[in-house]
N, C-alpha and C. Protein backbone atom coordinates (compact mmCIF):
# COMPACT_ATOMS: atom_id res chain seq x y z
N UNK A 1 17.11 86.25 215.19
CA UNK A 1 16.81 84.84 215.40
C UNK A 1 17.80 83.96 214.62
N UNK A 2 18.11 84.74 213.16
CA UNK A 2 19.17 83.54 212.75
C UNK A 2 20.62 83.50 213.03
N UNK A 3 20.82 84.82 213.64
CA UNK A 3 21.93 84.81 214.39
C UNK A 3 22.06 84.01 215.63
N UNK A 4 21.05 84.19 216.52
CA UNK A 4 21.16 82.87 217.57
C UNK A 4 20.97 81.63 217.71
N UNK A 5 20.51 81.48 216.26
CA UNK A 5 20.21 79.62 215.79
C UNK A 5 21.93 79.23 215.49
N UNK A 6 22.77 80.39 214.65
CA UNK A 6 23.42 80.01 214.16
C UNK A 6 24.89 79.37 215.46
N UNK A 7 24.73 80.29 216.72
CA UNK A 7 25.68 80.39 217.85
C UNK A 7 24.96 78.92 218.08
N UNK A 8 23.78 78.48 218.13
CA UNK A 8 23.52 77.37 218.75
C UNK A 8 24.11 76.11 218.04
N UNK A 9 23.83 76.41 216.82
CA UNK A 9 24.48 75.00 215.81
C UNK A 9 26.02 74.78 216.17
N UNK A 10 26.51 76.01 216.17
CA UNK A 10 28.51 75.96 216.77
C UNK A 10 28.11 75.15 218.07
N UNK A 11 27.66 75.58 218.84
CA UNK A 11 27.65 74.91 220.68
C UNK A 11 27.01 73.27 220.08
N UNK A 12 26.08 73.15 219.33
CA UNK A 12 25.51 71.61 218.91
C UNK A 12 26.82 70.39 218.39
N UNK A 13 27.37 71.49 217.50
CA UNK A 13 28.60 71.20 216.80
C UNK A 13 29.71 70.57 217.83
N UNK A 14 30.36 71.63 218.62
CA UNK A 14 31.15 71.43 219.88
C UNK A 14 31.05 70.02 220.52
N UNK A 15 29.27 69.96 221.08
CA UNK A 15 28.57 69.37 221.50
C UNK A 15 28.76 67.41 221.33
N UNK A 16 28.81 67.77 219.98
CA UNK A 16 28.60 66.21 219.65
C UNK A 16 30.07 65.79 219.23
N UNK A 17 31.27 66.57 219.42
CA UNK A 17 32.25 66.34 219.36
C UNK A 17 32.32 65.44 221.05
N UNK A 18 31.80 66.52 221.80
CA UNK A 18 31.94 66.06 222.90
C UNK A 18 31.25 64.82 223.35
N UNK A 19 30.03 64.77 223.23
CA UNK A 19 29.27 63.51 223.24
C UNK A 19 30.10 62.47 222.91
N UNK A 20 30.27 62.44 221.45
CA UNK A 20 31.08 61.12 221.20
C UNK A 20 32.18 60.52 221.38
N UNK A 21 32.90 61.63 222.40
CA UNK A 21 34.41 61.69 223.13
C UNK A 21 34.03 60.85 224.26
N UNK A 22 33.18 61.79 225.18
CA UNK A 22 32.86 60.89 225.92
C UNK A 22 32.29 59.31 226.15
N UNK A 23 31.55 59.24 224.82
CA UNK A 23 30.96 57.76 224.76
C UNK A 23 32.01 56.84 224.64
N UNK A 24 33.00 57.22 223.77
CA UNK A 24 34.37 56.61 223.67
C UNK A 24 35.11 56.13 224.61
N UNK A 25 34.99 57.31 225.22
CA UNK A 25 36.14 57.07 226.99
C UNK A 25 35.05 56.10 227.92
N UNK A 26 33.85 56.51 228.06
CA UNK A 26 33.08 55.93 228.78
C UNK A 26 32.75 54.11 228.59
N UNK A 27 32.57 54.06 227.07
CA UNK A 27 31.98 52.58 227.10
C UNK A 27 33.18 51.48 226.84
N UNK A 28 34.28 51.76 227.09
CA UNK A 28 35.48 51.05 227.36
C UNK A 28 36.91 51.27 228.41
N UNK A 29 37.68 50.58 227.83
CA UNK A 29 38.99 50.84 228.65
C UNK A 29 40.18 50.14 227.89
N UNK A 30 41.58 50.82 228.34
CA UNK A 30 42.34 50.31 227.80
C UNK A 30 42.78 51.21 226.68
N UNK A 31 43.36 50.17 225.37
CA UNK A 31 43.72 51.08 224.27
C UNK A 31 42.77 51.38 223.24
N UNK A 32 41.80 50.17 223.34
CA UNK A 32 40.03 50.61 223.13
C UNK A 32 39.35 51.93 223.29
N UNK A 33 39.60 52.54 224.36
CA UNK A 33 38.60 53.88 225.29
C UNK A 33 39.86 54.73 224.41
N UNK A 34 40.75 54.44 224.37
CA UNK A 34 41.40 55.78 223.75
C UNK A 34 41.13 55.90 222.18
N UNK A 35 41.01 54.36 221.50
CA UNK A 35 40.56 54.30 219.75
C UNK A 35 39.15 55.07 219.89
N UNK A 36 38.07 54.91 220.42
CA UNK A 36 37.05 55.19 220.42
C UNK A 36 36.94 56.58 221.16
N UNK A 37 37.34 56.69 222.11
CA UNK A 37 37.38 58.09 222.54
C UNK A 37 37.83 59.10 221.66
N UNK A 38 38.71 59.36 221.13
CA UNK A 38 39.64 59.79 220.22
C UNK A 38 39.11 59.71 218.35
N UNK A 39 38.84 58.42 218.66
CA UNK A 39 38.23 58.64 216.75
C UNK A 39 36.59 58.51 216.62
N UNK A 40 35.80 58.48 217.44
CA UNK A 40 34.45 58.66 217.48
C UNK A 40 34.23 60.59 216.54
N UNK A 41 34.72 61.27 217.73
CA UNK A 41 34.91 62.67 217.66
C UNK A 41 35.53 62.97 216.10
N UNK A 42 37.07 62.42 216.00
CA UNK A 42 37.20 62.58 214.55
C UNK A 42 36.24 61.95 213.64
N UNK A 43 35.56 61.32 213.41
CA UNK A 43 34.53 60.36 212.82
C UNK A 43 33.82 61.63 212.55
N UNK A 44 32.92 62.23 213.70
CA UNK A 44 31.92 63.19 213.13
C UNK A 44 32.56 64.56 212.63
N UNK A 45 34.04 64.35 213.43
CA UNK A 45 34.48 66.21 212.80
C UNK A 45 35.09 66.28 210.90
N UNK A 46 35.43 64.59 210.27
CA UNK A 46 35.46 64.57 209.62
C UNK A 46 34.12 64.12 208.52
N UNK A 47 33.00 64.08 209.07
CA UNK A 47 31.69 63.64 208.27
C UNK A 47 31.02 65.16 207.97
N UNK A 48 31.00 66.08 209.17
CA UNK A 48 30.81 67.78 209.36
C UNK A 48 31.72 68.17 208.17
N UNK A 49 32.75 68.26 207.83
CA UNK A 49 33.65 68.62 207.57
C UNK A 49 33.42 69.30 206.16
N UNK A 50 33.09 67.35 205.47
CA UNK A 50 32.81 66.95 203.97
C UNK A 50 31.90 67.40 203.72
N UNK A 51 30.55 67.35 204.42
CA UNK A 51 29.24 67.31 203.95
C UNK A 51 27.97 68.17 204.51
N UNK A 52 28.52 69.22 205.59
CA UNK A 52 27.25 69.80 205.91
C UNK A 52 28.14 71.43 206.48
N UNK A 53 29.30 71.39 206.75
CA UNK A 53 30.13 72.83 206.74
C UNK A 53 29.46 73.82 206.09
N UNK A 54 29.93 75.25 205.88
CA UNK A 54 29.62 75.86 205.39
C UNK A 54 30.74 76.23 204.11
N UNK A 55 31.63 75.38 204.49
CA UNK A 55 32.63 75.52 203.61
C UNK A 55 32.74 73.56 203.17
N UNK A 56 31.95 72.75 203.02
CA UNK A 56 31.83 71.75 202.69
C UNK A 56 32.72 71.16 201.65
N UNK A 57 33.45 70.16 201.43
CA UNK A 57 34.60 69.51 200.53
C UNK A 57 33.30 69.12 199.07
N UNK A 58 32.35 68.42 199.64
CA UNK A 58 31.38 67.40 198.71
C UNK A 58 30.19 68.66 199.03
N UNK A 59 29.89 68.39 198.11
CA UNK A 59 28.46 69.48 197.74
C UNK A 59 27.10 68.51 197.66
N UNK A 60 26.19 67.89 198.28
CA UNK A 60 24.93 67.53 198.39
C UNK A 60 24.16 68.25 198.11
N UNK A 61 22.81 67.81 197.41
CA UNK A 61 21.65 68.37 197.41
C UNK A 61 21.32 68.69 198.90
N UNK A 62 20.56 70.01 198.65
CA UNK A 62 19.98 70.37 200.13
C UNK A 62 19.43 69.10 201.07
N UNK A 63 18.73 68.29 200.74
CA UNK A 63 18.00 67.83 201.62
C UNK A 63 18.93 66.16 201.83
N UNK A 64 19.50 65.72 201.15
CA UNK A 64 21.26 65.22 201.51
C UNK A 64 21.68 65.52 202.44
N UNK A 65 22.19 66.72 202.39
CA UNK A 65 22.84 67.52 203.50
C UNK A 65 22.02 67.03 204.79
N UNK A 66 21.06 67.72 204.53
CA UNK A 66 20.24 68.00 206.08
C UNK A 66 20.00 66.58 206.39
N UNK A 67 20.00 65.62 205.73
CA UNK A 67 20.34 64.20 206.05
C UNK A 67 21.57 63.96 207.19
N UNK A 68 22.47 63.96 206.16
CA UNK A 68 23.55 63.83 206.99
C UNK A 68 23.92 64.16 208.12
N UNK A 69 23.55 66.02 208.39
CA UNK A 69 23.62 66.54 209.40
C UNK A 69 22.61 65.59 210.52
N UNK A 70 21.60 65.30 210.20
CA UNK A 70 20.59 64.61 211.11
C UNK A 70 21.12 63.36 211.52
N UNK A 71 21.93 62.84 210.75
CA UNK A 71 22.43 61.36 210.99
C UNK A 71 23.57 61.99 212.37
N UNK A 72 24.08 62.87 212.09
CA UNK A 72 25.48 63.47 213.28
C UNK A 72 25.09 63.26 214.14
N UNK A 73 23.68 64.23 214.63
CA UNK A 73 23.02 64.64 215.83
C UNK A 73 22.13 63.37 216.19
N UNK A 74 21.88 62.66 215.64
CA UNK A 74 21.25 61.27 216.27
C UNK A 74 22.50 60.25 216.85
N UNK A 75 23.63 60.67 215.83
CA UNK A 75 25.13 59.71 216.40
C UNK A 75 25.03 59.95 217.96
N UNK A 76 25.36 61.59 217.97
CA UNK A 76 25.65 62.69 218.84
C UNK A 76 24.76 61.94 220.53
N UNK A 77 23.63 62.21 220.38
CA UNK A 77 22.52 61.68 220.92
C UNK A 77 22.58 59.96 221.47
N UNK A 78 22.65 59.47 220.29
CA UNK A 78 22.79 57.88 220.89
C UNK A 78 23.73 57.93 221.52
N UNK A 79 24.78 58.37 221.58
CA UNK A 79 26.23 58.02 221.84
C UNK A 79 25.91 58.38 223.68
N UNK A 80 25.28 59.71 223.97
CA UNK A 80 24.93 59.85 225.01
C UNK A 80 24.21 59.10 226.07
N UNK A 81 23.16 58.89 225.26
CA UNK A 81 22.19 57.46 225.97
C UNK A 81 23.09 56.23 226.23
N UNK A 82 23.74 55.88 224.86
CA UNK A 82 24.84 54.63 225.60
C UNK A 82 25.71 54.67 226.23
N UNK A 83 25.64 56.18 226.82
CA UNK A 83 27.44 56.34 228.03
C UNK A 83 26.51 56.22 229.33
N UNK A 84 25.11 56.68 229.04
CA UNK A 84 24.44 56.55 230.63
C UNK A 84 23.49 57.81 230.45
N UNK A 85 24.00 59.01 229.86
CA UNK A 85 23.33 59.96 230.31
C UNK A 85 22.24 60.53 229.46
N UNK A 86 21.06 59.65 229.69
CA UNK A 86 19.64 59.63 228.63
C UNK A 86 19.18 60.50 228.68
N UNK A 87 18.61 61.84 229.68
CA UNK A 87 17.91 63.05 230.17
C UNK A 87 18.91 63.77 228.80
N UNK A 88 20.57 63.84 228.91
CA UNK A 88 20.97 64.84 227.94
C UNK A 88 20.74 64.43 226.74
N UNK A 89 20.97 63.11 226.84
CA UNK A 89 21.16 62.71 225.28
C UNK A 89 19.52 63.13 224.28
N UNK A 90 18.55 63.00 225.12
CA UNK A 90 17.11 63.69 224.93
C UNK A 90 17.20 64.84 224.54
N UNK A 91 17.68 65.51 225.59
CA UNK A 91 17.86 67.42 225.56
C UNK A 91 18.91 67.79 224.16
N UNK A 92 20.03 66.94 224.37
CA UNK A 92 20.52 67.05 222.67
C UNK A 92 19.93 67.24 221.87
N UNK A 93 19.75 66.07 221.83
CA UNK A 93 18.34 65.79 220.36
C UNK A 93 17.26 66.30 220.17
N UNK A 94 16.69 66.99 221.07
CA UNK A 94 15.25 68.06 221.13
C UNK A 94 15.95 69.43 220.27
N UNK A 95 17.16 69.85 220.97
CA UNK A 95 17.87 71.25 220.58
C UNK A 95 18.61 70.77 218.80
N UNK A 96 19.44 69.98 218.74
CA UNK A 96 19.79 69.76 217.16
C UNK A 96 18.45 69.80 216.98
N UNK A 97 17.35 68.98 216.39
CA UNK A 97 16.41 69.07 215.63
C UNK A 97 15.58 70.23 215.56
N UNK A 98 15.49 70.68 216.23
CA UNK A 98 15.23 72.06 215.88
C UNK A 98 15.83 72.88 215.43
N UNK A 99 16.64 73.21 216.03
CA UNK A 99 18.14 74.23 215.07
C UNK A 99 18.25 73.70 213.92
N UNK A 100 18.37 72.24 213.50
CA UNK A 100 18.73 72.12 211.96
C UNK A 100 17.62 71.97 211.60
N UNK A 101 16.23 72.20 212.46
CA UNK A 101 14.72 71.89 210.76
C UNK A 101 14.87 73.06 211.14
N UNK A 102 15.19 74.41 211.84
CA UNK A 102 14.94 75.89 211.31
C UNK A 102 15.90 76.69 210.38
N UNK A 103 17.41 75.66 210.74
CA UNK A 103 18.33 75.71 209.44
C UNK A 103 18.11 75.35 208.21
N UNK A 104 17.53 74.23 207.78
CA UNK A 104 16.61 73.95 206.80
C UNK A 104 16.02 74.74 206.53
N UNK A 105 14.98 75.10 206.54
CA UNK A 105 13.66 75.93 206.76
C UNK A 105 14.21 77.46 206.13
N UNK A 106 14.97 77.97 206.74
CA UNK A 106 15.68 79.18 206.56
C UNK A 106 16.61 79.02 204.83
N UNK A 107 16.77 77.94 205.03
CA UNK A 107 17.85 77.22 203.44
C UNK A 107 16.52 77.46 202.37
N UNK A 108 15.30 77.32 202.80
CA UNK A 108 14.70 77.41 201.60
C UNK A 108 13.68 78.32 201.40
């Protein structure tokens, strides 16, 4: 089981790279859709990076962390609902929150 939580958090991970790529490209145009398309994604791959990795730069208290991480996957999520596509952006956010309260959960 924590082997397949863990394949899921990588695909969540992927995931909200993608989400927020798309919200980028989607809720503009111009040289706008490419700032936002383009640095949304870096935004969360550098917030992952610092603070909830497994190889993390900044070290948080556990429940910090799992903050942060929660703040990603709600980015992740909204970002979806505001490109249009609310059913996923739901289904996102049902699958992160679970994977990270059983990642949690498992942390302690």
């Amino acid at each position: 089981m924590i082997g397949a939580n863990l394949v899921l958090r990588f695909f969540l991970e992927l995931s909200a790279l993608a989400a927020t790529s798309y919200w980028g490209f989607a809720s503009s145009s111009g040289l706008t859709q490419w700032i936002l398309g383009l640095g949304a994604p870096l935004v969360i791959a550098v917030v992952w990076g610092l603070f909830v990795s497994p190889k993390a730069k900044i070290e948080l208290p556990r429940p910090a962390q799992f903050a942060v991480e929660l703040l990603v996957w709600a980015a992740a999520s909204f970002a979806l609902v505001a490109a249009g596509q609310v059913v996923l952006g739901l289904a996102f956010a049902a699958a992160a929150l679970t994977s990270g309260t059983l990642n949690y959960v498992r942390a302690h």
